[in-house]
Protein backbone atom coordinates (compact mmCIF):
# COMPACT_ATOMS: atom_id res chain seq x y z
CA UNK A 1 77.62 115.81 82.09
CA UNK A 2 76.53 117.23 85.53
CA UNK A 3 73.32 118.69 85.97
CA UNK A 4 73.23 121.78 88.27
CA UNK A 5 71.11 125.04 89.02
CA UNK A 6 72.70 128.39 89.73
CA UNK A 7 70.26 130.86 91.76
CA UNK A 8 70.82 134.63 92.18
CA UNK A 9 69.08 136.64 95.02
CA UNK A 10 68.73 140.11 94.97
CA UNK A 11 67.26 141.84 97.88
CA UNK A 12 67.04 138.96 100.27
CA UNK A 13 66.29 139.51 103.64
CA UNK A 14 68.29 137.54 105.84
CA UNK A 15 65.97 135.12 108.21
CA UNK A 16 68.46 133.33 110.80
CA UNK A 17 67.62 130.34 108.54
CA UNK A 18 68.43 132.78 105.57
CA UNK A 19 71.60 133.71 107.22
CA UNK A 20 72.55 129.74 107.41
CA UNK A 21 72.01 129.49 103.96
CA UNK A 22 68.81 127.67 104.09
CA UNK A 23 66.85 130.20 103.25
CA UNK A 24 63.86 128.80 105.42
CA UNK A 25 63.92 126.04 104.66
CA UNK A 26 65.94 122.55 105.04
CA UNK A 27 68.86 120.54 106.93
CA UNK A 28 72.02 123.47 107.53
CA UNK A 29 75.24 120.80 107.36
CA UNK A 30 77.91 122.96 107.32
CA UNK A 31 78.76 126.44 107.96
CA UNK A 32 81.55 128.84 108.49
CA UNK A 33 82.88 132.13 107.91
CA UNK A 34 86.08 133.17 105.32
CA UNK A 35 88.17 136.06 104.88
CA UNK A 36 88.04 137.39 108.47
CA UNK A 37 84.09 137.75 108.32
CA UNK A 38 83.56 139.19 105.10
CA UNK A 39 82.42 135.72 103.45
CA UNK A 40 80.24 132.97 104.60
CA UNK A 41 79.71 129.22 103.35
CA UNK A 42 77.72 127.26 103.50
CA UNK A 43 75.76 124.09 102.78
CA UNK A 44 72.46 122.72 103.16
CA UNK A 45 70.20 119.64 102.17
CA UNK A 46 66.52 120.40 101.42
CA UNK A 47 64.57 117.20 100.78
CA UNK A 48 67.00 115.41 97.96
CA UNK A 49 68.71 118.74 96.64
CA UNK A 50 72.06 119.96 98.10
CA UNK A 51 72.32 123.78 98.69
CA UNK A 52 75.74 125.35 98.42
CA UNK A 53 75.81 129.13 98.98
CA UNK A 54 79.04 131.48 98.99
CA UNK A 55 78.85 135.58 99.92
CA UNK A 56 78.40 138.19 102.47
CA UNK A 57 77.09 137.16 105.77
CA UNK A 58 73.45 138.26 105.61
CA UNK A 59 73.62 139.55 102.20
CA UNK A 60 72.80 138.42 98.54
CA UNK A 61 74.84 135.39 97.87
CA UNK A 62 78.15 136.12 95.15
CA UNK A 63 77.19 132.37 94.27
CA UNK A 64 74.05 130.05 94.97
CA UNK A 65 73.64 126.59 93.30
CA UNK A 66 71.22 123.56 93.65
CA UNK A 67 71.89 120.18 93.09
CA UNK A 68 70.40 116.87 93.32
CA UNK A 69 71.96 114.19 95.53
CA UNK A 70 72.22 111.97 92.58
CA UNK A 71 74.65 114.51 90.93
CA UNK A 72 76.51 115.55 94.28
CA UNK A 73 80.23 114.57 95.07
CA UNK A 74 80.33 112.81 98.86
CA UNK A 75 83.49 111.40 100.14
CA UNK A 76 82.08 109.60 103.38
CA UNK A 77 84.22 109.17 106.62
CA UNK A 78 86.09 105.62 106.49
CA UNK A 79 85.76 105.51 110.05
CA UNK A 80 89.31 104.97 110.75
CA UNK A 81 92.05 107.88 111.96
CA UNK A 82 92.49 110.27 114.38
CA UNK A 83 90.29 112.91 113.01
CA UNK A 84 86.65 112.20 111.07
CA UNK A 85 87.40 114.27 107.62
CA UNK A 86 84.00 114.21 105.01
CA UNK A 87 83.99 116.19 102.01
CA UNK A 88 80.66 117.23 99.50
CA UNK A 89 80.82 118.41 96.23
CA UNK A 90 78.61 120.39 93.94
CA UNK A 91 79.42 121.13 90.09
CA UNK A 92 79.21 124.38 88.21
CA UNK A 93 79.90 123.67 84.36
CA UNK A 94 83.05 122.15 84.44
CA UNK A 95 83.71 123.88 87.84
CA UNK A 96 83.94 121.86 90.92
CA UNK A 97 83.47 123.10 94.36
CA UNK A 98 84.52 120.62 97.01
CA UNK A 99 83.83 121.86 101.17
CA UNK A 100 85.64 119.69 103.40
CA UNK A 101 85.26 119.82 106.98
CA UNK A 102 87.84 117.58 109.62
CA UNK A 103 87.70 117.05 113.56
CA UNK A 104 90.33 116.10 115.95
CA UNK A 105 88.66 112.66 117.43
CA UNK A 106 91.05 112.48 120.09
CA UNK A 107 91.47 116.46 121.54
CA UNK A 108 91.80 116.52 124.91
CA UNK A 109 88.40 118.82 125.43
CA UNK A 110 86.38 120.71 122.68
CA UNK A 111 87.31 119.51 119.42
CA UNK A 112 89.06 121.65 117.47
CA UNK A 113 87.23 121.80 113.34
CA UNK A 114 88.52 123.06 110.59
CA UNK A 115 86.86 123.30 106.72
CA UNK A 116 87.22 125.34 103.99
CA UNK A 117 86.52 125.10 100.31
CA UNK A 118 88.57 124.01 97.35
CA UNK A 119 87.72 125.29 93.83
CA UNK A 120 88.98 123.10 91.28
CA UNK A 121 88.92 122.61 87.43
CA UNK A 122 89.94 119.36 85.56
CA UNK A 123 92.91 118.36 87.54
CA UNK A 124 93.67 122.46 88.39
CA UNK A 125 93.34 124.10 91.80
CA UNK A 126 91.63 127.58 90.84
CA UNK A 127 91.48 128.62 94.76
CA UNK A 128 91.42 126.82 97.91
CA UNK A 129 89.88 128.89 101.34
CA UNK A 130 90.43 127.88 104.77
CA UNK A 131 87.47 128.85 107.46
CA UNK A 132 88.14 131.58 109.55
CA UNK A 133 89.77 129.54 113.22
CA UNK A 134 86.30 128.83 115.05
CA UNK A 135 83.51 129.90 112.69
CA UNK A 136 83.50 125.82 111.84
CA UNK A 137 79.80 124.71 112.49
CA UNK A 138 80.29 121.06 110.66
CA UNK A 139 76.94 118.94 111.87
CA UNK A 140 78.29 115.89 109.19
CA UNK A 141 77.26 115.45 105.64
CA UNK A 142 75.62 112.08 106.65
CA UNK A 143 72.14 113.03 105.32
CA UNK A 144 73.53 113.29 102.29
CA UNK A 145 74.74 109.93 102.31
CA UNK A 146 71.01 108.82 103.31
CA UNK A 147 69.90 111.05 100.57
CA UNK A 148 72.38 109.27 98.06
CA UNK A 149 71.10 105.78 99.14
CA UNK A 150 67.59 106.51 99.01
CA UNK A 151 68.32 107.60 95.76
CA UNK A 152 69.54 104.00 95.05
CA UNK A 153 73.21 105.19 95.29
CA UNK A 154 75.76 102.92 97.54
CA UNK A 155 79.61 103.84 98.50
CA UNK A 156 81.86 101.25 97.68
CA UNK A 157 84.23 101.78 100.15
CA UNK A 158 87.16 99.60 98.14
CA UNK A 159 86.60 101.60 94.67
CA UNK A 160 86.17 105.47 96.49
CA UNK A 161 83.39 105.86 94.46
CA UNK A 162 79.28 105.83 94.25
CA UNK A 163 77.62 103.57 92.37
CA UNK A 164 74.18 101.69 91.32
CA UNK A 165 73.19 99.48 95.04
């Protein structure tokens, strides 16, 4: 059973840092905007807890949730391909919300990076939401892989999967 915190604020006022979903505070990893502006994701890593916030630019987030590294999906980069693709995970219930972010390794001058976010339950696809083209600001989910090792988590790269080091 997954662990996980959902946080509702009311009132916020929107720091820059608030604005990137950090709230003050923390690593921002990923951000973008959905829905031609009207939405924003993103995702941060404070210390050993991953931040995943969905909602109005600016605004009070629609949803907010907190999870420990230990309890966090991460689907590292294997390093080989044309394009680096990482994905992070956070669970709500029996909810899963899975942001992906990919990057051309081989474009001719600025990459071109593309995310979104995938909303799945059990083996069902509830929604999936591509980033608006350009609001992609993808800095790598690395950290959380640190996080997850210093945790005494290790990716077994044959299995897919986390596991005891």
């Amino acid at each position: 059973m997954h662990r996980w915190i959902a946080i509702a604020f009311v009132g916020l006022v929107a720091s820059p840092a608030a604005a990137s979903g950090c709230f003050g505070a923390g690593e921002p990893l990923f951000h973008c905007t959905l829905k031609n502006g009207t939405r924003a994701l993103d995702v941060c890593l404070q210390d050993d807890v991953g931040i995943y916030r969905y909602g109005p630019p600016g605004a009070a987030p629609e949803l907010l949730l907190a999870q420990r590294v230990e309890r966090m999906f991460m689907w590292p980069w294997n390093g080989v391909g044309s394009s680096i693709y990482e994905e992070v995970g956070f669970s709500n219930g029996d909810v899963d919300y899975t942001v992906y972010y990919s990057v051309s390794r081989i474009a001719a001058d600025e990459p071109d990076v593309e995310g979104g976010i995938r909303v799945t339950k059990a083996d069902q696809t509830l929604a999936e939401l591509a980033c608006d083209p350009g609001s992609v600001d993808a800095r790598e989910f690395y950290p959380v892989y640190e996080a997850k090792e210093a945790k005494g988590q290790c990716w077994d790269r044959n299995a897919f999967s986390w596991g005891a080091c």
